[in-house]
C-alpha atoms as a PDB file:
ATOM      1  CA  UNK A   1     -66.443 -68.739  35.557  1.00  0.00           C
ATOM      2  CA  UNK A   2     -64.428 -69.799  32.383  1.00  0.00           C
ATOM      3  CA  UNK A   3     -60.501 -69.942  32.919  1.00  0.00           C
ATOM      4  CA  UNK A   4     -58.657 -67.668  30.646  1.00  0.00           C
ATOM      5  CA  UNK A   5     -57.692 -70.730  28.736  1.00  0.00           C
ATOM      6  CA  UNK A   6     -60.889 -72.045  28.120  1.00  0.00           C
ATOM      7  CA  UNK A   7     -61.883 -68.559  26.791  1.00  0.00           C
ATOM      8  CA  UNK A   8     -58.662 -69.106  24.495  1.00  0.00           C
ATOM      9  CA  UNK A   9     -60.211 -72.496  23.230  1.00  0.00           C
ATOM     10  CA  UNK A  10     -63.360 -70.725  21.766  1.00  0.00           C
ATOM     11  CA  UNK A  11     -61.479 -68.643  20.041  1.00  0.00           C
ATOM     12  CA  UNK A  12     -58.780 -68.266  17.029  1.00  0.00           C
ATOM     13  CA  UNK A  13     -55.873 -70.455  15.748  1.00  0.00           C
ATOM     14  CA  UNK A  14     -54.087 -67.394  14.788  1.00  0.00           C
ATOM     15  CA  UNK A  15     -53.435 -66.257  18.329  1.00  0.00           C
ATOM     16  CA  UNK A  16     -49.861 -65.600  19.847  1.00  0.00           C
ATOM     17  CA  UNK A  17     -47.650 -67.921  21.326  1.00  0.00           C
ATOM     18  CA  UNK A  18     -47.352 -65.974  24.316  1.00  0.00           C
ATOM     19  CA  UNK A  19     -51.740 -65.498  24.986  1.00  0.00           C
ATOM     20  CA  UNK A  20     -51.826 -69.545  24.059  1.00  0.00           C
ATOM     21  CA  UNK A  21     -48.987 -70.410  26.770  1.00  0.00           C
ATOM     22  CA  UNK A  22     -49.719 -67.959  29.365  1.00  0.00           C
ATOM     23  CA  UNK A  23     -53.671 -68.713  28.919  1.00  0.00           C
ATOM     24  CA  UNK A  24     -52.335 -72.142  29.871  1.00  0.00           C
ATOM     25  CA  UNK A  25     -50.061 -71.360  32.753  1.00  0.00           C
ATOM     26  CA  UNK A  26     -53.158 -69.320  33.930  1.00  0.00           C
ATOM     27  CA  UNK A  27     -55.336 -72.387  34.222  1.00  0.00           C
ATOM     28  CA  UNK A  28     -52.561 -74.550  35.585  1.00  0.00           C
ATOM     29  CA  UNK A  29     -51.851 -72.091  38.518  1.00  0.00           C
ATOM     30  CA  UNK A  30     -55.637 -71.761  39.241  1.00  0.00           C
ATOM     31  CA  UNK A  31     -56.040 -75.858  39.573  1.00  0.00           C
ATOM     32  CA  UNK A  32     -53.004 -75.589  41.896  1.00  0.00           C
ATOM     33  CA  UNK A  33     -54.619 -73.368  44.108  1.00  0.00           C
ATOM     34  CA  UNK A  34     -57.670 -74.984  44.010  1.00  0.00           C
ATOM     35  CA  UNK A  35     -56.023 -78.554  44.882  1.00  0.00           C
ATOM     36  CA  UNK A  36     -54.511 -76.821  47.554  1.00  0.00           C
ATOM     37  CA  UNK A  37     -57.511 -75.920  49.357  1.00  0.00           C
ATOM     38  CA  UNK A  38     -58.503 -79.457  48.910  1.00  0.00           C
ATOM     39  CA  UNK A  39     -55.173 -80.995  50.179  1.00  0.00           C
ATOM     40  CA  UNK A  40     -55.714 -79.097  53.211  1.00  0.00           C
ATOM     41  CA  UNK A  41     -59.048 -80.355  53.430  1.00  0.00           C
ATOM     42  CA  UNK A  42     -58.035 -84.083  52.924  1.00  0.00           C
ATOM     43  CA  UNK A  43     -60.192 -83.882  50.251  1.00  0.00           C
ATOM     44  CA  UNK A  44     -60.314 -87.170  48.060  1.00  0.00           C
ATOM     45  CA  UNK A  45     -58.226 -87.167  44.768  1.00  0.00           C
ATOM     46  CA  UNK A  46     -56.738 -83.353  45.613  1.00  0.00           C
ATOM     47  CA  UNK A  47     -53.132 -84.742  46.566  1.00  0.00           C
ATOM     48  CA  UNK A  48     -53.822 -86.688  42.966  1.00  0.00           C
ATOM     49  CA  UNK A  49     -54.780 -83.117  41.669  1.00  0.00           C
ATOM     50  CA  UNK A  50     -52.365 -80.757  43.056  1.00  0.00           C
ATOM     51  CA  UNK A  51     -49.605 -83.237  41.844  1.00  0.00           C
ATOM     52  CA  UNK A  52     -50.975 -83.243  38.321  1.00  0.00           C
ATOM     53  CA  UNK A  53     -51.192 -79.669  38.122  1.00  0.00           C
ATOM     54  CA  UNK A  54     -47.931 -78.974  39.541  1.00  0.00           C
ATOM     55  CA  UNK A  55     -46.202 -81.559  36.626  1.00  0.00           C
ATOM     56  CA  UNK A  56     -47.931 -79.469  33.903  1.00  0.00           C
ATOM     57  CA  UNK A  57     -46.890 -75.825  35.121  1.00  0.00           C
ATOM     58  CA  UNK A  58     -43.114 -77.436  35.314  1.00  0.00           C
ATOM     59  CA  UNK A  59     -43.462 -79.107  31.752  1.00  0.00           C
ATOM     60  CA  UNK A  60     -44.922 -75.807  30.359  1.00  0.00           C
ATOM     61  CA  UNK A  61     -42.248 -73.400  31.680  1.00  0.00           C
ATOM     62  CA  UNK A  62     -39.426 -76.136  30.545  1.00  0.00           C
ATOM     63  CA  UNK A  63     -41.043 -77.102  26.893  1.00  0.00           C
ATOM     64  CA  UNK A  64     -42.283 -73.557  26.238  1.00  0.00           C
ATOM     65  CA  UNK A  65     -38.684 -71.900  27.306  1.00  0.00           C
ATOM     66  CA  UNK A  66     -38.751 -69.972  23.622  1.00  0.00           C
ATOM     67  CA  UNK A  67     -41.517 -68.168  24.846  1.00  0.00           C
ATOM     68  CA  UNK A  68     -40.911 -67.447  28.449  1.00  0.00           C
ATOM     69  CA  UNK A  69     -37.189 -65.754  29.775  1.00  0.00           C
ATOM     70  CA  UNK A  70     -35.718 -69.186  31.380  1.00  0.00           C
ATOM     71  CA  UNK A  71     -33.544 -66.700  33.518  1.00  0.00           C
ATOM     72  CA  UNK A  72     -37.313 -65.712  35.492  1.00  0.00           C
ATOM     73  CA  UNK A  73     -38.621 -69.270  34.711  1.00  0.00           C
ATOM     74  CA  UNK A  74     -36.456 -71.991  35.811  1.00  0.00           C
ATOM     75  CA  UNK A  75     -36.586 -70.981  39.623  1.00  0.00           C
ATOM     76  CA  UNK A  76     -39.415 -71.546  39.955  1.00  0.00           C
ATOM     77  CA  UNK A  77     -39.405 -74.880  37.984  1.00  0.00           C
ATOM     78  CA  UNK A  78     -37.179 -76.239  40.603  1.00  0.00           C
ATOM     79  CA  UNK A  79     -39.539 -74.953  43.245  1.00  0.00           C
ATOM     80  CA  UNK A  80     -42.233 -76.779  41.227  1.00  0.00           C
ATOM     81  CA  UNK A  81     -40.423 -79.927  41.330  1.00  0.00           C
ATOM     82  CA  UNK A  82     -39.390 -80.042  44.790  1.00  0.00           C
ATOM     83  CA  UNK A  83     -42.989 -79.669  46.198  1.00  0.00           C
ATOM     84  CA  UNK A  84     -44.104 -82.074  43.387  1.00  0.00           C
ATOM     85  CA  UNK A  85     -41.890 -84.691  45.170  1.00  0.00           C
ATOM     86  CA  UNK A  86     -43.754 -83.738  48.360  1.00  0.00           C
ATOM     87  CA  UNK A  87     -46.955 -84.272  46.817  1.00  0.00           C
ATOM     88  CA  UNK A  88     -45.315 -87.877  45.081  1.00  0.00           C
ATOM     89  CA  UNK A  89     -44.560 -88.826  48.666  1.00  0.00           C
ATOM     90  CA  UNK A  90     -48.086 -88.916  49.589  1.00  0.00           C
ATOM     91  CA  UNK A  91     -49.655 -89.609  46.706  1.00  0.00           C
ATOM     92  CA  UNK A  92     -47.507 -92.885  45.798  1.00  0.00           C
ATOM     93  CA  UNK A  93     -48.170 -94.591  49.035  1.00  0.00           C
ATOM     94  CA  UNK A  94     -52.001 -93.726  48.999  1.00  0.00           C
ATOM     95  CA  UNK A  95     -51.896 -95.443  45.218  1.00  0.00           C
ATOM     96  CA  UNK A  96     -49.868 -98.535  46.480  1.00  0.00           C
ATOM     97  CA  UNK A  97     -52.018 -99.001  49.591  1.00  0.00           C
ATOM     98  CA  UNK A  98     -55.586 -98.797  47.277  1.00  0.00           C
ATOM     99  CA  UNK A  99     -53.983-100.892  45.235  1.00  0.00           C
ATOM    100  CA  UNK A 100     -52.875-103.904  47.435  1.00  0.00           C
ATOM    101  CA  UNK A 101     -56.011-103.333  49.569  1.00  0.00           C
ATOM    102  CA  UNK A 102     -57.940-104.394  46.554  1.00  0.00           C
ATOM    103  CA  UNK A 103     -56.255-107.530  45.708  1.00  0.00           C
ATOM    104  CA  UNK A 104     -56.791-108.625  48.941  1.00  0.00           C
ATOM    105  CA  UNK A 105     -60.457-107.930  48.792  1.00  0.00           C
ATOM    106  CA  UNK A 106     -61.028-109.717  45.493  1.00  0.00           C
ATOM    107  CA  UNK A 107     -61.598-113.757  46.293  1.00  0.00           C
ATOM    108  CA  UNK A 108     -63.690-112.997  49.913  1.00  0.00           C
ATOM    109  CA  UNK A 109     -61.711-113.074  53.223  1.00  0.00           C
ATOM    110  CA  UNK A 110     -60.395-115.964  55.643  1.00  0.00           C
ATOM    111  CA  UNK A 111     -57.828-115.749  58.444  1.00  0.00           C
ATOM    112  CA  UNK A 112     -54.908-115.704  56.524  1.00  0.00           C
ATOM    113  CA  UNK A 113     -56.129-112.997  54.024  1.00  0.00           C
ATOM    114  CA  UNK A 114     -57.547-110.992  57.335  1.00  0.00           C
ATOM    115  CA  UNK A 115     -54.300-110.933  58.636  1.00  0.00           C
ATOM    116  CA  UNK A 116     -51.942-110.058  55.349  1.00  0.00           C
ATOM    117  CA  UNK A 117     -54.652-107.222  55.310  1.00  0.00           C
ATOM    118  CA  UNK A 118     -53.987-106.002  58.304  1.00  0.00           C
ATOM    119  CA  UNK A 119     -50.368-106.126  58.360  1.00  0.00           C
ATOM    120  CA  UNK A 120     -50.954-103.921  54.891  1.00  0.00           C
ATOM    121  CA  UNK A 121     -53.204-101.480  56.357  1.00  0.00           C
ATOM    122  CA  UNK A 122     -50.921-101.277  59.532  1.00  0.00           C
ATOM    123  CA  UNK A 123     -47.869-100.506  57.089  1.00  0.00           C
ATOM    124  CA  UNK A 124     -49.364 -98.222  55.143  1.00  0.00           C
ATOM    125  CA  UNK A 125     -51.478 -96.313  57.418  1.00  0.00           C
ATOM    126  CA  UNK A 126     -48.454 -95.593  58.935  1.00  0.00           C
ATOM    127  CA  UNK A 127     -46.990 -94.617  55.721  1.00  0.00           C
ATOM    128  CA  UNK A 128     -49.056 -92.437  54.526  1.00  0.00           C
ATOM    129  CA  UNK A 129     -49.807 -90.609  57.569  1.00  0.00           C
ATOM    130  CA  UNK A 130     -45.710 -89.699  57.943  1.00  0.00           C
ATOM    131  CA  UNK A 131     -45.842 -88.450  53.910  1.00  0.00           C
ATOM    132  CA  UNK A 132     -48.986 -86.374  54.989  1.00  0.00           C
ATOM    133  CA  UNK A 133     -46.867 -84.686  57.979  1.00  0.00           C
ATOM    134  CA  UNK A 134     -44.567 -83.992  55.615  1.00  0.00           C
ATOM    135  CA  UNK A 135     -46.483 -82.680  53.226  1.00  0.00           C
ATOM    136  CA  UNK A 136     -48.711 -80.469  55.412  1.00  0.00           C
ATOM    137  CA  UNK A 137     -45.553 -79.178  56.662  1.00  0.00           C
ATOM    138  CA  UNK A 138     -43.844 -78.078  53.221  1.00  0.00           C
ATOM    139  CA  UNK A 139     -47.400 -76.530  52.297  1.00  0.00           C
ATOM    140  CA  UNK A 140     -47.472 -74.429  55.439  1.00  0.00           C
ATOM    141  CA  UNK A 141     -43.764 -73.097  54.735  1.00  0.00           C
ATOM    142  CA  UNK A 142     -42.169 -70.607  53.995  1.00  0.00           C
ATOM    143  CA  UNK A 143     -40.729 -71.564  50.868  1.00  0.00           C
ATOM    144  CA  UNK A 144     -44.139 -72.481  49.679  1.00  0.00           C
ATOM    145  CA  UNK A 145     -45.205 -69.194  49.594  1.00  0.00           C
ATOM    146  CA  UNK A 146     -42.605 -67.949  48.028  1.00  0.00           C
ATOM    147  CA  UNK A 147     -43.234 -70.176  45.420  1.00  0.00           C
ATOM    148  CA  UNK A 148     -47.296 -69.286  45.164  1.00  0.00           C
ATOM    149  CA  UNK A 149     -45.975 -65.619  44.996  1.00  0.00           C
ATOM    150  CA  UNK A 150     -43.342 -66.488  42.507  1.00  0.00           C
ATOM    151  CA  UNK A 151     -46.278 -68.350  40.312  1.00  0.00           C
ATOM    152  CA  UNK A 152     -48.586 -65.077  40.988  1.00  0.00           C
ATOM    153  CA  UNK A 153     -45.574 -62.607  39.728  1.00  0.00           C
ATOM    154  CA  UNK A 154     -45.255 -64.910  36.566  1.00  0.00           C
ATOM    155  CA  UNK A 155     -49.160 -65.040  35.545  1.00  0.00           C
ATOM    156  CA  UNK A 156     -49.635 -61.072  36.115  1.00  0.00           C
ATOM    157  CA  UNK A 157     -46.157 -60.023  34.480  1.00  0.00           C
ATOM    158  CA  UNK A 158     -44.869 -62.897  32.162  1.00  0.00           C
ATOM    159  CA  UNK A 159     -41.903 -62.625  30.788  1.00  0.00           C
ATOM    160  CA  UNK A 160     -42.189 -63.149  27.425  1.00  0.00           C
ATOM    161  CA  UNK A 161     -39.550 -63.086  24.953  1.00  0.00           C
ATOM    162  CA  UNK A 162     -39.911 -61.646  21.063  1.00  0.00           C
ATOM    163  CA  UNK A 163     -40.775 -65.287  19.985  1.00  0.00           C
ATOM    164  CA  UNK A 164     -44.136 -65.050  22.112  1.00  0.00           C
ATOM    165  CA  UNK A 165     -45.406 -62.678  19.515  1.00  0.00           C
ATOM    166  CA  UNK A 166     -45.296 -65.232  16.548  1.00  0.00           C
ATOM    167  CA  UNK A 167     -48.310 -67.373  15.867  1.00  0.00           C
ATOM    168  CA  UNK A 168     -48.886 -70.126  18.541  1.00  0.00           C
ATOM    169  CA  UNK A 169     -49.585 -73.091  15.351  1.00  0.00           C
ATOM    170  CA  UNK A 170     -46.159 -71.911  13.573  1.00  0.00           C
ATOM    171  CA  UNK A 171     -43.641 -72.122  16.308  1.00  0.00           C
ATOM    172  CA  UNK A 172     -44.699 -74.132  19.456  1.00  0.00           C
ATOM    173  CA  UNK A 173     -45.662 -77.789  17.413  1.00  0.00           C
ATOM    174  CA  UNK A 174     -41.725 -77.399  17.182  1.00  0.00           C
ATOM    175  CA  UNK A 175     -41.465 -77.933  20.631  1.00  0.00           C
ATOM    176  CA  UNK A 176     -43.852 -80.791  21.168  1.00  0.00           C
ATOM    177  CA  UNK A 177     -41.721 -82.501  18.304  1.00  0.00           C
ATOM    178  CA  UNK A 178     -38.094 -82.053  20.583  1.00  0.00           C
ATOM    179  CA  UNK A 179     -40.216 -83.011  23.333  1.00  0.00           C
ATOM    180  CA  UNK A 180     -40.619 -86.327  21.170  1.00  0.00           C
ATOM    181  CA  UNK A 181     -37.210 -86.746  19.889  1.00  0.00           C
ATOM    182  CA  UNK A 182     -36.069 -86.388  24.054  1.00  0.00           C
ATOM    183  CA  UNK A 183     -38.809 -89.141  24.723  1.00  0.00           C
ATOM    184  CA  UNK A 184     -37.376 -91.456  21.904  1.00  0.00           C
ATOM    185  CA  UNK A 185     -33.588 -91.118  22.770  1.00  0.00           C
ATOM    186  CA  UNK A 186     -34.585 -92.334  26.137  1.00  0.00           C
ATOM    187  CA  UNK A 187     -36.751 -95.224  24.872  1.00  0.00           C
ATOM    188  CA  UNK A 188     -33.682 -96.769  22.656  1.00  0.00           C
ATOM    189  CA  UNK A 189     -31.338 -96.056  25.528  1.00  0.00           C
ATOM    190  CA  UNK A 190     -33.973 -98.466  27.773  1.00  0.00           C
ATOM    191  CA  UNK A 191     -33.595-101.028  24.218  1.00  0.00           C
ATOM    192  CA  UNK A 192     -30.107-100.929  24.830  1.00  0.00           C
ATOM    193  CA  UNK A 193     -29.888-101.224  28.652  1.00  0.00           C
ATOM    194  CA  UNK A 194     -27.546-103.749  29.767  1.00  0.00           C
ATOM    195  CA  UNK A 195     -29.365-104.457  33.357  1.00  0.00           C
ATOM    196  CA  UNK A 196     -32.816-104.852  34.559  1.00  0.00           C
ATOM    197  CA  UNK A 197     -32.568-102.062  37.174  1.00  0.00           C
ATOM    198  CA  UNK A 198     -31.238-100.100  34.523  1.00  0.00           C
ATOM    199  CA  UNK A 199     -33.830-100.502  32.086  1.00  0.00           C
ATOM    200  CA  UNK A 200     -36.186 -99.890  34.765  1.00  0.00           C
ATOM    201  CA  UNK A 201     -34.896 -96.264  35.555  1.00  0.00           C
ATOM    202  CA  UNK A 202     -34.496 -94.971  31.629  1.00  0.00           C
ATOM    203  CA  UNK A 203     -38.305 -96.488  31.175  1.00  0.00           C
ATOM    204  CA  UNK A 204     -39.181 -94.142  34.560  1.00  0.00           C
ATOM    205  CA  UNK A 205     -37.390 -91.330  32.608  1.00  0.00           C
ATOM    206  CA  UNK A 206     -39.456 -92.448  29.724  1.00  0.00           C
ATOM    207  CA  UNK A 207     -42.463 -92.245  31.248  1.00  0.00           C
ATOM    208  CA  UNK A 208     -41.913 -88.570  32.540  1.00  0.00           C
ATOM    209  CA  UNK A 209     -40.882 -87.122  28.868  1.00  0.00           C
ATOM    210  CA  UNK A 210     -43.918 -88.826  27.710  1.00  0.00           C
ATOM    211  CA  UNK A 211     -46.176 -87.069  30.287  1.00  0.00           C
ATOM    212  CA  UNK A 212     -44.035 -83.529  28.983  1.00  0.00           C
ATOM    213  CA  UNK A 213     -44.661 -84.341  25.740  1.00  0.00           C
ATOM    214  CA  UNK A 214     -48.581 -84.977  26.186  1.00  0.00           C
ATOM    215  CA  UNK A 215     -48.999 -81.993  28.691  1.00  0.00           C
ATOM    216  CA  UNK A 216     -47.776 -79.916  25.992  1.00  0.00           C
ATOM    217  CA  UNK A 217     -49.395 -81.383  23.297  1.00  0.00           C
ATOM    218  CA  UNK A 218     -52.894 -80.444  25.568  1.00  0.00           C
ATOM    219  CA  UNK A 219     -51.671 -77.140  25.698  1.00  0.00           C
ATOM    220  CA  UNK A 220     -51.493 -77.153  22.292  1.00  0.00           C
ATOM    221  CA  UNK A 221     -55.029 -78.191  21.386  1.00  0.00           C
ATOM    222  CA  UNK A 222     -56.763 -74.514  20.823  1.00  0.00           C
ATOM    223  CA  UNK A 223     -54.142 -74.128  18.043  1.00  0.00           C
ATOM    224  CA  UNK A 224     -53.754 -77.265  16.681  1.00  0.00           C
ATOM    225  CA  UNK A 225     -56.376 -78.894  16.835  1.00  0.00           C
ATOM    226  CA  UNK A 226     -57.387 -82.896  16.445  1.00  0.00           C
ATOM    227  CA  UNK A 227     -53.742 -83.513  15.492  1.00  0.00           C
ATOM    228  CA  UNK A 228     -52.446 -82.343  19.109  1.00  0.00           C
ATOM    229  CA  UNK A 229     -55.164 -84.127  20.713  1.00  0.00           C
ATOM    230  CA  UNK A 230     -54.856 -87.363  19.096  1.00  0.00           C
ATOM    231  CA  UNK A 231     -51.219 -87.021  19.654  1.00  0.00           C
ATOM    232  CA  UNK A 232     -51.718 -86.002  23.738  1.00  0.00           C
ATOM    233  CA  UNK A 233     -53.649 -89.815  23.617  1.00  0.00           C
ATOM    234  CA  UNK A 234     -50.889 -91.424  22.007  1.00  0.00           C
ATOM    235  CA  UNK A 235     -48.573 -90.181  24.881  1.00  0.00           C
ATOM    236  CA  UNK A 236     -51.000 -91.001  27.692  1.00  0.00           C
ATOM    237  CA  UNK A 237     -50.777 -94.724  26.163  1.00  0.00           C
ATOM    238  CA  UNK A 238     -47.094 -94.991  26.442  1.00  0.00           C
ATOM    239  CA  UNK A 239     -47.712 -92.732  30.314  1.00  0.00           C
ATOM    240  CA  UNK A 240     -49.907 -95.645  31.458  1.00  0.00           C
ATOM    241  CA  UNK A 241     -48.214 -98.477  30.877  1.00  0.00           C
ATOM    242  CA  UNK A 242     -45.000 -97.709  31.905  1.00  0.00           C
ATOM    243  CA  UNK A 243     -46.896 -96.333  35.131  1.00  0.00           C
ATOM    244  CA  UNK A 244     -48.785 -99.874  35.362  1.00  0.00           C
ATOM    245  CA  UNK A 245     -45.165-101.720  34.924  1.00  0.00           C
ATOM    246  CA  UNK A 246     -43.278 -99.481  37.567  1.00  0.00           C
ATOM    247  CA  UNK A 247     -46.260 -99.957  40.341  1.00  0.00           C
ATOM    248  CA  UNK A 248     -46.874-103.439  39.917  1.00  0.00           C
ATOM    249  CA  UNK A 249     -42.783-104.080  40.593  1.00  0.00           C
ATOM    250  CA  UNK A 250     -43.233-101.698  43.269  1.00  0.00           C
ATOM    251  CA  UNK A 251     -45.740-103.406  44.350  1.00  0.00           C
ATOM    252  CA  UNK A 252     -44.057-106.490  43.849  1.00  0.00           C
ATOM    253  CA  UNK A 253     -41.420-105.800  45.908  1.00  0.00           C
ATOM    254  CA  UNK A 254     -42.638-104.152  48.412  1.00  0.00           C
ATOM    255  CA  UNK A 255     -45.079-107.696  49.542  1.00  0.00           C
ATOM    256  CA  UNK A 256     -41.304-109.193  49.517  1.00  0.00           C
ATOM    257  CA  UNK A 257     -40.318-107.176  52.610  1.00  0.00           C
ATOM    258  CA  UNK A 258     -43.777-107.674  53.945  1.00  0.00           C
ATOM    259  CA  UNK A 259     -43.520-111.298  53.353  1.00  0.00           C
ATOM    260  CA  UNK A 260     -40.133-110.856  55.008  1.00  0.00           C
ATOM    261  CA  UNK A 261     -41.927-109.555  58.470  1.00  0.00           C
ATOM    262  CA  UNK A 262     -45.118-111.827  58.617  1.00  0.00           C
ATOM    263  CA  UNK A 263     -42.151-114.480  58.483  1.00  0.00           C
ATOM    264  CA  UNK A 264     -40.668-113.535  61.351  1.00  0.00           C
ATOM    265  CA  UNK A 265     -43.855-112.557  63.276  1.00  0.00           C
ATOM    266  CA  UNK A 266     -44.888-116.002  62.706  1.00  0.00           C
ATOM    267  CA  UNK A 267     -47.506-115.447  60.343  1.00  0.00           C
ATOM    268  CA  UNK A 268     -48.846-117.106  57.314  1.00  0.00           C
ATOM    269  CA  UNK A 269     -47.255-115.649  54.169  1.00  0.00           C
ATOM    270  CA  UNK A 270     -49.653-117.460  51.607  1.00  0.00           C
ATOM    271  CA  UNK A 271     -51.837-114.567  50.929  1.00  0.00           C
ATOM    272  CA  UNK A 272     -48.718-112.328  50.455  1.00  0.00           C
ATOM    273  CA  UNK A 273     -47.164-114.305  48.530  1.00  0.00           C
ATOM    274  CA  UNK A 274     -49.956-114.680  46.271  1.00  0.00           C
ATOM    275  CA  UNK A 275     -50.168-111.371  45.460  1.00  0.00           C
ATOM    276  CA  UNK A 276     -46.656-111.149  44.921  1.00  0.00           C
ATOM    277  CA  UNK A 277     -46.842-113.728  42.055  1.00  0.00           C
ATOM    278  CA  UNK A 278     -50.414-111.602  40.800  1.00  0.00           C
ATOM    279  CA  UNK A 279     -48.072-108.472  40.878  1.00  0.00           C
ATOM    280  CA  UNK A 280     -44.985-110.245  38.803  1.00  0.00           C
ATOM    281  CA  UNK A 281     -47.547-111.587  36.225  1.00  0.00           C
ATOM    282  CA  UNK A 282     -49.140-108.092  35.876  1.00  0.00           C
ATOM    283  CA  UNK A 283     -45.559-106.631  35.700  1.00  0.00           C
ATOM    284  CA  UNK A 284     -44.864-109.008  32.403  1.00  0.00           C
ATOM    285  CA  UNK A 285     -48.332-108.278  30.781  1.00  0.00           C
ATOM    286  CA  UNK A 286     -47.208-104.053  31.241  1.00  0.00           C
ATOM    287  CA  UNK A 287     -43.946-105.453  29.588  1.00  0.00           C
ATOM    288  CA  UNK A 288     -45.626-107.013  26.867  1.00  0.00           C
ATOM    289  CA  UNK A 289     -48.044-103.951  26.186  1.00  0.00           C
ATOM    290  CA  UNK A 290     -45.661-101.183  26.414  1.00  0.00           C
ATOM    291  CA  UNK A 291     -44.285-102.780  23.157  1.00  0.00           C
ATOM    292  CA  UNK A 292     -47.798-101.975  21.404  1.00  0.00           C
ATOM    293  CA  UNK A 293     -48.000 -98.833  22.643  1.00  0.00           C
ATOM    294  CA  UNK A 294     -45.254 -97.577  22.029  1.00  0.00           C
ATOM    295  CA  UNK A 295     -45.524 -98.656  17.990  1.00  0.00           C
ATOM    296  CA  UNK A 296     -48.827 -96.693  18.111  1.00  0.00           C
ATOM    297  CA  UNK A 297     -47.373 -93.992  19.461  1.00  0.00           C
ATOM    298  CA  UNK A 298     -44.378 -93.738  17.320  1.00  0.00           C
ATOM    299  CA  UNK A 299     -45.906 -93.388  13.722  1.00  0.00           C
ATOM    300  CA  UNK A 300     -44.881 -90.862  11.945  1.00  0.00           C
ATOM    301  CA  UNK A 301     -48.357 -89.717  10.610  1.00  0.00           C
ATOM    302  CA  UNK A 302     -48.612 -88.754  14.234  1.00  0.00           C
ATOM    303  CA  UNK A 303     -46.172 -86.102  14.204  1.00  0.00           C
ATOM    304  CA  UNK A 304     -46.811 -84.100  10.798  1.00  0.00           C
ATOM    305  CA  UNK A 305     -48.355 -81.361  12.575  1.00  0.00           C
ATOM    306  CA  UNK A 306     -45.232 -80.859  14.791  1.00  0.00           C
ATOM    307  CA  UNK A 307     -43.293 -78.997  11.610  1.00  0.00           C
ATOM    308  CA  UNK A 308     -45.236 -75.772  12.716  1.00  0.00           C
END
């Protein structure tokens, strides 16, 4: 069965910015649900899923505040947030662990590569495991609920201000464009930053008004057009590297501290110090390519379409 914004895609540009944003919030609250079922499931990529959907509900009620009342809204984008950092929890170790697990599986095994593996396994079997109590736990609350019911409220009786009734092309590119300016500020605050750690943070901060501005550029897409969604790819450029930079010194430092205990079990460190040194190399490459992308991403011919 199509989702009500699918049905919106085959249609007009001249529709409202109230059926374009709540068509999306629609579909957004239906993947949730859907992940959901999955999560509960252990079903592979629906932690991946539920997270995603999650982020784009919360960027869409806090870019598209013009169209919905904030004072119903913003409730429920902190209730959005905190069980997105639930679903973070588990999702970021599950990421690091694939990751590491497939270094070590890259040049064939000996004993000292068997055993960094299973010191990595051990680590983050346990790791993942604990984020997975925790998350099954917040999913089976109370407060969850609340939220679902909250999210069910909102789809069946939006509340949309007068703006909603304007045409979705004329007054909603606006608000990909201060989504934009937001991202920018951030990026020549990161230029400026007098530290590596930081640098590091503003470039995380970065990285999340990118994804806001490209989840909102999506949304944009029945309306817009090929500007949106050539804009949307420019910000998934700038999303991916900076995600690419932030796990490989992630993953960087967290073979440190496992360095750290194989030391003092006695073990050879070789292997995990290898991939240390793989990570910090792959760490200076993101470096080196978020320069690119973010030149690609900042032309202006990119942005024309944002003056609504």
């Amino acid at each position: 069965m199509d989702s009500e914004f699918a049905r919106y895609r085959r249609g007009h540009r001249r529709g409202t910015a109230g059926e374009l944003v709540m068509a999306y919030v629609t579909e957004q609250f239906a993947e949730l649900r859907t992940a959901d079922a999955g999560v509960r499931r252990d079903a592979d990529g629906a932690v991946h899923d539920m997270r995603v959907a999650s982020r784009r509900l919360g960027s869409a009620l806090k870019i598209f505040r013009p169209v919905l009342d904030g004072k119903h809204t913003d409730a429920i984008r902190g209730e959005l947030r905190w069980i997105g950092h639930s679903l973070g929890g588990a999702r970021d170790s599950e990421v690091l662990h694939a990751r590491l697990r497939g270094a070590l599986s890259e040049d064939g095994r000996d004993t000292a590569r068997d055993a960094a593996a299973e010191r990595v396994n051990t680590q983050f079997g346990e790791r993942s495991e604990r984020a997975k109590r925790v998350l099954r736990g917040d999913l089976d609350s109370q407060r969850y609920f609340m939220l679902l019911d909250a999210l069910d409220e909102l789809v069946h009786s939006p509340p949309l201000t007068e703006a909603a009734a304007s045409r979705a092309d004329r007054i909603l590119p606006q608000r990909v464009g201060k989504a934009y300016r937001q991202m920018r500020r951030l990026h020549d605050r990161a230029g400026a930053a007098g530290t590596g750690e930081e640098r590091e943070a503003l470039l995380h901060e970065v990285r999340k008004a990118a994804k806001r501005a490209r989840y909102a550029s999506e949304a944009l897409v029945p309306a817009v057009g090929k500007d949106a969604k050539r804009f949307a790819a420019a910000m998934e450029g700038v999303q991916e590297v900076i995600g690419e930079y932030r796990d490989s010194v992630i993953a960087g430092e967290t073979l440190i501290g496992l360095a750290v205990q194989a030391q003092e079990a006695g073990e050879d460190t070789f292997e995990i110090g290898r991939l240390a040194g793989l990570e910090e190399a792959r760490s200076a490459a993101a470096a080196a390519a978020y320069d690119t992308a973010w030149r690609a991403a900042s032309k202006k011919k990119l942005r024309r379409w944002m003056r609504g």
